[in-house]
C-alpha atoms as a PDB file:
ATOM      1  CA  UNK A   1      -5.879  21.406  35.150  1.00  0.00           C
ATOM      2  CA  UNK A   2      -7.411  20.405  38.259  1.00  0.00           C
ATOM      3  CA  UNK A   3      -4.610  20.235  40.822  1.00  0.00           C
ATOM      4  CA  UNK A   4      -6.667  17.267  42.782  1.00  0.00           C
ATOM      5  CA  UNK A   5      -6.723  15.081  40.062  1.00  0.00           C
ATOM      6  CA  UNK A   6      -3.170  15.941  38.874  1.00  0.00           C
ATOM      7  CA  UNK A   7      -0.526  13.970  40.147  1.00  0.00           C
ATOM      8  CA  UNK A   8       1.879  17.823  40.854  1.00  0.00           C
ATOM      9  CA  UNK A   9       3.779  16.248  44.174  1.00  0.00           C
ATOM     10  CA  UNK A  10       3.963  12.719  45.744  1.00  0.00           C
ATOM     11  CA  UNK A  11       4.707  12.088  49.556  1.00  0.00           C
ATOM     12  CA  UNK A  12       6.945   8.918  50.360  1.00  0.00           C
ATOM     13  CA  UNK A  13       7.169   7.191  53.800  1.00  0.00           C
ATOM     14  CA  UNK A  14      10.490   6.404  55.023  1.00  0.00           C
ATOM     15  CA  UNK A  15      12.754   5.124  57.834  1.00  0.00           C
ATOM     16  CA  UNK A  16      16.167   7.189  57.868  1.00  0.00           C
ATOM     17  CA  UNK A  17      19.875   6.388  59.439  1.00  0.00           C
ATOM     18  CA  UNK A  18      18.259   6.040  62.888  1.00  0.00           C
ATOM     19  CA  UNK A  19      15.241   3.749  62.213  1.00  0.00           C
ATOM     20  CA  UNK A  20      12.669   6.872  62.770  1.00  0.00           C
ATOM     21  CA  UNK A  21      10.413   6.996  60.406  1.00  0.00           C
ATOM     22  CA  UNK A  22       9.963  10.479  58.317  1.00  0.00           C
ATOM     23  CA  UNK A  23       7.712  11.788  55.052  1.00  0.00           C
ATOM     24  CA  UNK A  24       9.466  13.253  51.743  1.00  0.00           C
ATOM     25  CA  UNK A  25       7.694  15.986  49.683  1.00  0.00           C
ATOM     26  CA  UNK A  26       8.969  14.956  46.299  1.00  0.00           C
ATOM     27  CA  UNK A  27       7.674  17.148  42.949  1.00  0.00           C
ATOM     28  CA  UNK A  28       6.662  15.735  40.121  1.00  0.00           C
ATOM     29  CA  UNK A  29      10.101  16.073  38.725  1.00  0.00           C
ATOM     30  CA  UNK A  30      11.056  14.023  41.119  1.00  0.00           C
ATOM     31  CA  UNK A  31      12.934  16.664  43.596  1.00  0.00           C
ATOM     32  CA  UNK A  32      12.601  16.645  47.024  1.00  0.00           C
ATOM     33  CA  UNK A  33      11.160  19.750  47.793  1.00  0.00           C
ATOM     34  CA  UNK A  34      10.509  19.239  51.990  1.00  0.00           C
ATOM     35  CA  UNK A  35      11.728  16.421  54.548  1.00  0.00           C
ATOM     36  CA  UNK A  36       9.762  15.740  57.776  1.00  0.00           C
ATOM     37  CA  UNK A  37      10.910  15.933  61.245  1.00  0.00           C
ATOM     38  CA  UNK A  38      11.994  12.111  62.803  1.00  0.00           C
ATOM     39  CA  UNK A  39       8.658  10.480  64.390  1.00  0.00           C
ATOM     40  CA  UNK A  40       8.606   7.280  66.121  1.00  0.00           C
ATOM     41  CA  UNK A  41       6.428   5.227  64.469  1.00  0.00           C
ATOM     42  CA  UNK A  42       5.071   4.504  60.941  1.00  0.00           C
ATOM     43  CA  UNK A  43       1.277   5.792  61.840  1.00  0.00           C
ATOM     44  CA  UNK A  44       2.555   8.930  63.213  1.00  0.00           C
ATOM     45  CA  UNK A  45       4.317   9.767  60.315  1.00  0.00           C
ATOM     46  CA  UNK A  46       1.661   8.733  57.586  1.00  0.00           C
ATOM     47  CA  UNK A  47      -1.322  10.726  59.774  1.00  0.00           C
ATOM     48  CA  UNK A  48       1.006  14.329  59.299  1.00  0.00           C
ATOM     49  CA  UNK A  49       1.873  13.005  55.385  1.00  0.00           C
ATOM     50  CA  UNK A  50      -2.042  12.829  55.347  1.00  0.00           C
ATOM     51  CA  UNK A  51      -2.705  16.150  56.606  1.00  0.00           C
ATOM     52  CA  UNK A  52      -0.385  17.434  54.007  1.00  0.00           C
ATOM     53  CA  UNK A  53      -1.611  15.919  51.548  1.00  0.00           C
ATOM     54  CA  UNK A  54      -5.405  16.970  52.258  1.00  0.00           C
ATOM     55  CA  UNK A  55      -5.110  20.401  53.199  1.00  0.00           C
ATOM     56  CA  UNK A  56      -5.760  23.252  50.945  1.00  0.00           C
ATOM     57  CA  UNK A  57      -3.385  25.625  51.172  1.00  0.00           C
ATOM     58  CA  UNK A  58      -3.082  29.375  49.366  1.00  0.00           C
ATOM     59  CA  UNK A  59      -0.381  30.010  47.113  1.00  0.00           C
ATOM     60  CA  UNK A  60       1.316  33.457  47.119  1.00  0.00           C
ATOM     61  CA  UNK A  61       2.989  34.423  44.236  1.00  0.00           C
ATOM     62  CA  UNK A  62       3.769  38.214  45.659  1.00  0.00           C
ATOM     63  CA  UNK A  63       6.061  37.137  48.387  1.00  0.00           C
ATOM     64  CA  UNK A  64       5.329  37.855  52.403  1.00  0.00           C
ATOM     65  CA  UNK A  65       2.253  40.835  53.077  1.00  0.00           C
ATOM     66  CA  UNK A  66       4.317  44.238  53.318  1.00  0.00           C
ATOM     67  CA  UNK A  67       3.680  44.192  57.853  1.00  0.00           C
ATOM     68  CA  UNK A  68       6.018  41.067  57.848  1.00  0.00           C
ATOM     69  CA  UNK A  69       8.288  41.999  55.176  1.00  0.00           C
ATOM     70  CA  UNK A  70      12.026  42.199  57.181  1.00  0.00           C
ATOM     71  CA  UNK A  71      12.716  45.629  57.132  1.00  0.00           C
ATOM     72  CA  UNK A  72      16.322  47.011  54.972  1.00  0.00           C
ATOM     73  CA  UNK A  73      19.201  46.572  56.938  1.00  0.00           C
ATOM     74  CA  UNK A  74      21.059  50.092  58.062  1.00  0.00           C
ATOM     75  CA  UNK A  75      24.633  50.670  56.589  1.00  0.00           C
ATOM     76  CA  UNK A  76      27.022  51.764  59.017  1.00  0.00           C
ATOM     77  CA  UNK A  77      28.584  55.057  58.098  1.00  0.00           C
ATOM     78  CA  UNK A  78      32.291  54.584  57.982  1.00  0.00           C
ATOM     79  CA  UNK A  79      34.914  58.060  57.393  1.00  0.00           C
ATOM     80  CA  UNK A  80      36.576  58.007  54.033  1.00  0.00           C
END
């Protein structure tokens, strides 16, 4: 399936509780998957919903490369 003409995610414009206006990563099952930052006005918003929506990103399916994996924690050694 070609994922450009698939319709996999949709991106909704939107003015929240405080009139800014924000974009909404939605999957095609219909959950909201990311929410925008507030911007103050309509074409700001829609030009970084564009971006998204053009750019051509990698998908990793084997988690972070192994130099920026967070390193195990250290127990604390406590007397029995």
């Amino acid at each position: 399936m070609d994922r450009r003409t698939s319709k996999v995610i949709d991106i909704e414009l939107f003015k929240d509780a405080d009139s800014a206006w924000r974009w909404r990563l939605r999957a095609a099952n219909y959950e909201v998957l990311a929410v925008s930052e507030a911007y103050s006005s309509r074409a700001k918003a829609e030009q970084t919903a564009k971006l998204i929506r053009s750019a051509d990103y990698e998908i990793r399916t084997d988690g972070l490369p192994a130099e920026t994996k967070p390193k195990p924690a250290k127990r604390a050694k406590f007397p029995l």
